[in-house]
PDB file of N, CA and C in Angstrom:
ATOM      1  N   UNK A   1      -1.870  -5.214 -16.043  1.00  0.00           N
ATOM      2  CA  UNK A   1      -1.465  -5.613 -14.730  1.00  0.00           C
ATOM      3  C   UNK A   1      -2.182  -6.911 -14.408  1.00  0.00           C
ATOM      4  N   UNK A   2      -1.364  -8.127 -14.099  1.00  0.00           N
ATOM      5  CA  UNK A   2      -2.157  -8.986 -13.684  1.00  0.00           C
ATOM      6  C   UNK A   2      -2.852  -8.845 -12.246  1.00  0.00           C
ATOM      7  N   UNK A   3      -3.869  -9.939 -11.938  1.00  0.00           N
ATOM      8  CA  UNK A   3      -4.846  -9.758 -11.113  1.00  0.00           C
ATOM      9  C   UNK A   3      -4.057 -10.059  -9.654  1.00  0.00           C
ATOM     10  N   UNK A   4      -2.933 -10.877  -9.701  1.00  0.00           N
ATOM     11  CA  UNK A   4      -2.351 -10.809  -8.256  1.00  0.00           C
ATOM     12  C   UNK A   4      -1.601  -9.906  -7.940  1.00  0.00           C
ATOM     13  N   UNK A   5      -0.751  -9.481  -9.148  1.00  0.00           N
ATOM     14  CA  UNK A   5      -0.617  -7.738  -8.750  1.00  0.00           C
ATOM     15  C   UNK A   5      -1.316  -6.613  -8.334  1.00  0.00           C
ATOM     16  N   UNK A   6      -2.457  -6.836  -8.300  1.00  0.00           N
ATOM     17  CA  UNK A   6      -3.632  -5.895  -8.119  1.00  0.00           C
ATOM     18  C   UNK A   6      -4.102  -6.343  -6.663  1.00  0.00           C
ATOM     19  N   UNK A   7      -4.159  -7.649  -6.376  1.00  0.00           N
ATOM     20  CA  UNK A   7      -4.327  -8.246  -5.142  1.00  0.00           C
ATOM     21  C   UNK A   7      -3.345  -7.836  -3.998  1.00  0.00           C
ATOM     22  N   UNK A   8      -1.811  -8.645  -4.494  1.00  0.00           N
ATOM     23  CA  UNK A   8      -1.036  -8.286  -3.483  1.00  0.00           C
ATOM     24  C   UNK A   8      -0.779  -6.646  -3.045  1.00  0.00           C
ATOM     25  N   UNK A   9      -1.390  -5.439  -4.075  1.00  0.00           N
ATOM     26  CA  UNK A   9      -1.057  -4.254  -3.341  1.00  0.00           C
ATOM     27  C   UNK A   9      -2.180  -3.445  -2.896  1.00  0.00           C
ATOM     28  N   UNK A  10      -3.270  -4.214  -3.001  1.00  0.00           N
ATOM     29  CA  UNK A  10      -4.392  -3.822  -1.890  1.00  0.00           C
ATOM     30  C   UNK A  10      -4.075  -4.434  -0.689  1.00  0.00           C
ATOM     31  N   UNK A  11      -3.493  -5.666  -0.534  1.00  0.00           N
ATOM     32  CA  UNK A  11      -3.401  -6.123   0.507  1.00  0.00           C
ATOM     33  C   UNK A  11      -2.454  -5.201   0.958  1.00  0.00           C
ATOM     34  N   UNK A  12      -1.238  -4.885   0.413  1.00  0.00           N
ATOM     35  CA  UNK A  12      -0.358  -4.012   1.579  1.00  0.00           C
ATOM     36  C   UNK A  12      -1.439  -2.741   2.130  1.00  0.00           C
ATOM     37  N   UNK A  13      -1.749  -2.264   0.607  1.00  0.00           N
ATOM     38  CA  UNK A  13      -2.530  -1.285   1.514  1.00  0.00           C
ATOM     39  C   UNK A  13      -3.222  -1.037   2.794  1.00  0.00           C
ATOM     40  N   UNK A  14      -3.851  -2.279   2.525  1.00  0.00           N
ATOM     41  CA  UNK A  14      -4.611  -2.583   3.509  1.00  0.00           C
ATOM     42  C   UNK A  14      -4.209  -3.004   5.004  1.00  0.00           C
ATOM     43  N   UNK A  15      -3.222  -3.642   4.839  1.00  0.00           N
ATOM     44  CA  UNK A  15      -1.892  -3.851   5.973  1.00  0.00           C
ATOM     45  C   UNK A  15      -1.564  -2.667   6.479  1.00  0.00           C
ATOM     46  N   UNK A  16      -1.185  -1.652   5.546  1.00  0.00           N
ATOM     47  CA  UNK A  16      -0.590  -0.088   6.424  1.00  0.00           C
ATOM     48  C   UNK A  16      -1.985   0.392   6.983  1.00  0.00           C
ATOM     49  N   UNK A  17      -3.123   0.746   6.507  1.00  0.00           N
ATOM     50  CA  UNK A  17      -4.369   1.409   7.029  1.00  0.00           C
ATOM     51  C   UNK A  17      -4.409   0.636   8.321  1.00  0.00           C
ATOM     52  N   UNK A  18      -4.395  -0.563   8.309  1.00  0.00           N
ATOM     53  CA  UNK A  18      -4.386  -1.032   9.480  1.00  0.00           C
ATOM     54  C   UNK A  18      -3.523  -0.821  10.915  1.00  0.00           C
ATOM     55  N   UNK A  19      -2.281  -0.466  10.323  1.00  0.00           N
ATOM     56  CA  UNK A  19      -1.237  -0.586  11.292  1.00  0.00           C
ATOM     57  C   UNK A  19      -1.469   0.810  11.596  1.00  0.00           C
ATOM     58  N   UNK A  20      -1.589   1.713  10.815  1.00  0.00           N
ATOM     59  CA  UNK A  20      -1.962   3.242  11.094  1.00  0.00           C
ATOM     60  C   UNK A  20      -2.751   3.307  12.239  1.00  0.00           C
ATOM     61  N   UNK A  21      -3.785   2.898  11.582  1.00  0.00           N
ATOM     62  CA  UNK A  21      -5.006   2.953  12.810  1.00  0.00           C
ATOM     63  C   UNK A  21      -4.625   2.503  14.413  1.00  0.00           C
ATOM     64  N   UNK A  22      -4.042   1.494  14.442  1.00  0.00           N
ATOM     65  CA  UNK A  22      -3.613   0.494  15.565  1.00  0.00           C
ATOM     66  C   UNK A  22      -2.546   1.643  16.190  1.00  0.00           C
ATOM     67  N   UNK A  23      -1.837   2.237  15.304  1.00  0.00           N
ATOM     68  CA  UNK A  23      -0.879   3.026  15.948  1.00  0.00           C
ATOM     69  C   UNK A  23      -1.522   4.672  16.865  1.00  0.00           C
ATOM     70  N   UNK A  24      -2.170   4.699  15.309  1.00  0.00           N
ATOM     71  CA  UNK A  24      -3.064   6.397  16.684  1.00  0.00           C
ATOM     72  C   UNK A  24      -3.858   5.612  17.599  1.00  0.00           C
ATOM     73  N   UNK A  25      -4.231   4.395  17.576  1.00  0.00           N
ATOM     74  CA  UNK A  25      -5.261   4.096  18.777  1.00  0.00           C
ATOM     75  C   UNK A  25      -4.431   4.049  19.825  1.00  0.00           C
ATOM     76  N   UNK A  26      -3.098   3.467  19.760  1.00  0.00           N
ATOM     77  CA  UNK A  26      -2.405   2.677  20.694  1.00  0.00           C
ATOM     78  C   UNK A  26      -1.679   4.515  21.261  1.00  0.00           C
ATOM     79  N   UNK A  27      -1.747   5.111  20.092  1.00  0.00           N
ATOM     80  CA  UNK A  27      -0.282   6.337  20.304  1.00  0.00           C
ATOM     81  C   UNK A  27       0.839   6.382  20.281  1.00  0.00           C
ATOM     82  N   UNK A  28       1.037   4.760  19.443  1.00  0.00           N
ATOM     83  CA  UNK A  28       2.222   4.614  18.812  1.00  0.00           C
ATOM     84  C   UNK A  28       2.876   5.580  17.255  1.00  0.00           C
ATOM     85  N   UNK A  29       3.634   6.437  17.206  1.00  0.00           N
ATOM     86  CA  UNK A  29       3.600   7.054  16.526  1.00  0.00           C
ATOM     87  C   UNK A  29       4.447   6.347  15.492  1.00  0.00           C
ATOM     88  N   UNK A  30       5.645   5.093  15.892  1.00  0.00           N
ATOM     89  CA  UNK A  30       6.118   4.472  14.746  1.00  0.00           C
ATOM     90  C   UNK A  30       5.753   3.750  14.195  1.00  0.00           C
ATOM     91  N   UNK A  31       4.604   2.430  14.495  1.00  0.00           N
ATOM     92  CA  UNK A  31       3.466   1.960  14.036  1.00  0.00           C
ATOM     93  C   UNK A  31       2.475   2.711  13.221  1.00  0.00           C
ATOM     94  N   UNK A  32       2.436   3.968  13.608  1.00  0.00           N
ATOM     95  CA  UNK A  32       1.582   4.717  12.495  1.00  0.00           C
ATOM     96  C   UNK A  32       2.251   5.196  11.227  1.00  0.00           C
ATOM     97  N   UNK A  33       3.416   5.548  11.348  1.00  0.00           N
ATOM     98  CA  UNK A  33       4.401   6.228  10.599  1.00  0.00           C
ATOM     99  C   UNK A  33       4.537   5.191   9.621  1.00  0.00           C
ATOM    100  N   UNK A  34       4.962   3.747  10.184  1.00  0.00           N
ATOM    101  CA  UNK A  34       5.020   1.947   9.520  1.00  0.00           C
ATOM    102  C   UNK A  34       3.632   2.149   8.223  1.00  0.00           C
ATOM    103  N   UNK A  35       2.680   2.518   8.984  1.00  0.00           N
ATOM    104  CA  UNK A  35       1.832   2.139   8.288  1.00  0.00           C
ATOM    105  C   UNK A  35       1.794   2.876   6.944  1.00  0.00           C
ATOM    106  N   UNK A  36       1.845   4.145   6.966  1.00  0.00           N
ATOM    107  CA  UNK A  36       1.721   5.088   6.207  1.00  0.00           C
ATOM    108  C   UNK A  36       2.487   5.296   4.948  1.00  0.00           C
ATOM    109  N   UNK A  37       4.106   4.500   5.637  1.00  0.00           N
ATOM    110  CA  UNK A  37       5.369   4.533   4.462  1.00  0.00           C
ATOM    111  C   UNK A  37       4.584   3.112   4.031  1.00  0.00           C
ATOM    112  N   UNK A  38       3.720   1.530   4.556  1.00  0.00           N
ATOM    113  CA  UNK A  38       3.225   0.854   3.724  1.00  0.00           C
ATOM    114  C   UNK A  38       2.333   1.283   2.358  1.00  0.00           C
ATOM    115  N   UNK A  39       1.610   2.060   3.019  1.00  0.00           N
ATOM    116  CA  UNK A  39       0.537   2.652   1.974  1.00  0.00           C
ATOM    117  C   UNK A  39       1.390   3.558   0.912  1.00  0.00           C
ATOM    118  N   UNK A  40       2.167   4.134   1.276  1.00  0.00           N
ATOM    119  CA  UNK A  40       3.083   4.689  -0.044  1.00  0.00           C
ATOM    120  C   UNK A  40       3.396   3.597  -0.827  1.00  0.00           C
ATOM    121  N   UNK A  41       4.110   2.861  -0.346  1.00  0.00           N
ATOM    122  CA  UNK A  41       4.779   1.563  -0.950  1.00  0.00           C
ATOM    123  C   UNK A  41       3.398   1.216  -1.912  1.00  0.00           C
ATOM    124  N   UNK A  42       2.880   0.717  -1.515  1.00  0.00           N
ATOM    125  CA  UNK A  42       1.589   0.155  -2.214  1.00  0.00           C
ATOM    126  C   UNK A  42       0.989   1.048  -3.235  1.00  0.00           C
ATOM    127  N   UNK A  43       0.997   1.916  -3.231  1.00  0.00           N
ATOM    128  CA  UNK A  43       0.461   3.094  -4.233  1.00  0.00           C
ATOM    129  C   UNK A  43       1.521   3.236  -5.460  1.00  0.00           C
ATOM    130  N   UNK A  44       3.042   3.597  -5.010  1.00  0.00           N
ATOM    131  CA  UNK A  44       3.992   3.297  -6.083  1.00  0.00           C
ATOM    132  C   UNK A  44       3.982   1.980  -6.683  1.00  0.00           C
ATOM    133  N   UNK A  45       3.801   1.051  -6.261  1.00  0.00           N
ATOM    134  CA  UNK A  45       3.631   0.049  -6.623  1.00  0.00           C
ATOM    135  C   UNK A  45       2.549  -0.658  -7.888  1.00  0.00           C
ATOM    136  N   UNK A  46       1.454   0.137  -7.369  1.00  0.00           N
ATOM    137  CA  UNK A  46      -0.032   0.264  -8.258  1.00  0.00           C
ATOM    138  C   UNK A  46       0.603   1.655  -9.642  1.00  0.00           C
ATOM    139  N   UNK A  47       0.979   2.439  -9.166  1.00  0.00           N
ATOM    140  CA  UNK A  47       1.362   3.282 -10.513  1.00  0.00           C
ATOM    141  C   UNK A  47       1.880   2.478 -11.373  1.00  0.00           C
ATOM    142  N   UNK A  48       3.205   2.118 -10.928  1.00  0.00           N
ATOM    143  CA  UNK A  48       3.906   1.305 -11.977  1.00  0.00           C
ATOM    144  C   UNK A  48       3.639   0.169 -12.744  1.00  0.00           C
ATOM    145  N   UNK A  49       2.622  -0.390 -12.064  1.00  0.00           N
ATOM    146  CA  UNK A  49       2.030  -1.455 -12.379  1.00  0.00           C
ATOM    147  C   UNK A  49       0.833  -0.501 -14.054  1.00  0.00           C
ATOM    148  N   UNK A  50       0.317   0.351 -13.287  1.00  0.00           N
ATOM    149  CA  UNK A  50      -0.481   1.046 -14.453  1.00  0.00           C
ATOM    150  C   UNK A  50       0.362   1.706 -15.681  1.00  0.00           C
ATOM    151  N   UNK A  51       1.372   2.139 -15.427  1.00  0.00           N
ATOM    152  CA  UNK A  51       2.443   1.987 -16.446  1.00  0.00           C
ATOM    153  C   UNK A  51       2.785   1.691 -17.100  1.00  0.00           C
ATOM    154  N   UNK A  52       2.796   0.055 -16.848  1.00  0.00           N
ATOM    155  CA  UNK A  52       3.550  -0.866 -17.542  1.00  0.00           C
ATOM    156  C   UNK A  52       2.309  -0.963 -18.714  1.00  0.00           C
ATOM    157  N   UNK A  53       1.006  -1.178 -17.976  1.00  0.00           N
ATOM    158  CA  UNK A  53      -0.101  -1.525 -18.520  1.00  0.00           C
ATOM    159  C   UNK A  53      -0.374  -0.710 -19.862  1.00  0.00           C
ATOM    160  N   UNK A  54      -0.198   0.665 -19.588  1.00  0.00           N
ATOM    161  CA  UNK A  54       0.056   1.771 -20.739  1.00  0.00           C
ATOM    162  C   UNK A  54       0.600   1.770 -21.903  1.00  0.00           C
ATOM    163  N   UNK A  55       2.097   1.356 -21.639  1.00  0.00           N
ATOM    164  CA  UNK A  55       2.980   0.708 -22.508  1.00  0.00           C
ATOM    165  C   UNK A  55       2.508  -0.625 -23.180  1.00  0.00           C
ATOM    166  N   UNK A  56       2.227  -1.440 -22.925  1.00  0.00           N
ATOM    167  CA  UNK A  56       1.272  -2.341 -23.801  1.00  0.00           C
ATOM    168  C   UNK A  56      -0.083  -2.257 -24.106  1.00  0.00           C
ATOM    169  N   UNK A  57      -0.603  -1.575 -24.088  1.00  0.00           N
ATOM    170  CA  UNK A  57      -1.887  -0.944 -24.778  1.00  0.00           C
ATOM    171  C   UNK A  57      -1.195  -0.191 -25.902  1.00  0.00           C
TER     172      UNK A  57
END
């Protein structure tokens, strides 16, 4: 996996934890919900990425 692949999906991650948070603070429940389907996103994202990595090893 290259290193901006590894970058850009901490950053989402990090984008949804955020919006999560902002959302139970606020009691926005679709802002939290936003956040949460980000952090999925970002996690599938990191699998596949480790995947690929597998396959060429």
């Amino acid at each position: 996996m290259g290193i901006g692949d590894k970058i850009e999906n901490m950053k989402d991650d990090a984008v949804g934890k955020g919006k999560e948070a902002a959302g139970k603070a606020t009691d926005n429940e679709r802002l939290e919900a936003e956040g949460r389907v980000e952090q999925s996103e970002a996690d599938l994202k990191q699998a596949g990425e480790k995947a690929k990595d597998a396959f060429r090893n």
